[in-house]
Protein backbone atom coordinates (compact mmCIF):
# COMPACT_ATOMS: atom_id res chain seq x y z
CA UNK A 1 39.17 215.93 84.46
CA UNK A 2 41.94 218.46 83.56
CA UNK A 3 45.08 217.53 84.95
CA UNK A 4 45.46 220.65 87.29
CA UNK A 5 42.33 219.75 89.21
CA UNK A 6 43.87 216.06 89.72
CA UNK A 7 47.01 218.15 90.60
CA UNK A 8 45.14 220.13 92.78
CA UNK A 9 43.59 216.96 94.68
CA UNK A 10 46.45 215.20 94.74
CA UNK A 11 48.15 217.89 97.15
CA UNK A 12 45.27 218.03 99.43
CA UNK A 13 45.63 214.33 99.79
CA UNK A 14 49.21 214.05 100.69
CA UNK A 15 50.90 212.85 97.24
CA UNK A 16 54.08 214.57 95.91
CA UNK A 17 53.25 216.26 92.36
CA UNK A 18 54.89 218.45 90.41
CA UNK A 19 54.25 221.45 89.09
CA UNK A 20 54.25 220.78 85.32
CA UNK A 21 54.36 218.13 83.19
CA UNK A 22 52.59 214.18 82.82
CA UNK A 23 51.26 213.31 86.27
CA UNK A 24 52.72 209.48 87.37
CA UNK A 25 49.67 206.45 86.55
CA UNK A 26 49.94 206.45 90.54
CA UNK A 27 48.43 209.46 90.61
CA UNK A 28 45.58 208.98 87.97
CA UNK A 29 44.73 205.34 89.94
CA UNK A 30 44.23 207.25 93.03
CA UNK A 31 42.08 209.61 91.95
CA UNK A 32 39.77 207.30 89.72
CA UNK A 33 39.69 205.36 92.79
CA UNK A 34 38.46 208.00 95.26
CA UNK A 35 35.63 209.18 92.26
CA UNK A 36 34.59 206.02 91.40
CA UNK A 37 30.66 205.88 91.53
C-alpha cells in the first residue's frame, strides 16, 4: 500500500508518525499484522 494510507492508519490506531519521510519497521509490522488474511 502507499505509505500515506499506512500513515493514515497508523494515526487512527494510536501510533506516533510523522508527517514525511520512511515510516519505522514498527509501523509496517503492525499494519501487515492487522491485514493479514
Amino acid at each position: 500500500p502507499p505509505t500515506a494510507v499506512v500513515r493514515a492508519w497508523a494515526r487512527t490506531n494510536g501510533l506516533i508518525v510523522a508527517d514525511r519521510g520512511k515510516l519505522r519497521p514498527e509501523v509496517w509490522d503492525a499494519w501487515r499484522g492487522a491485514h493479514e488474511r
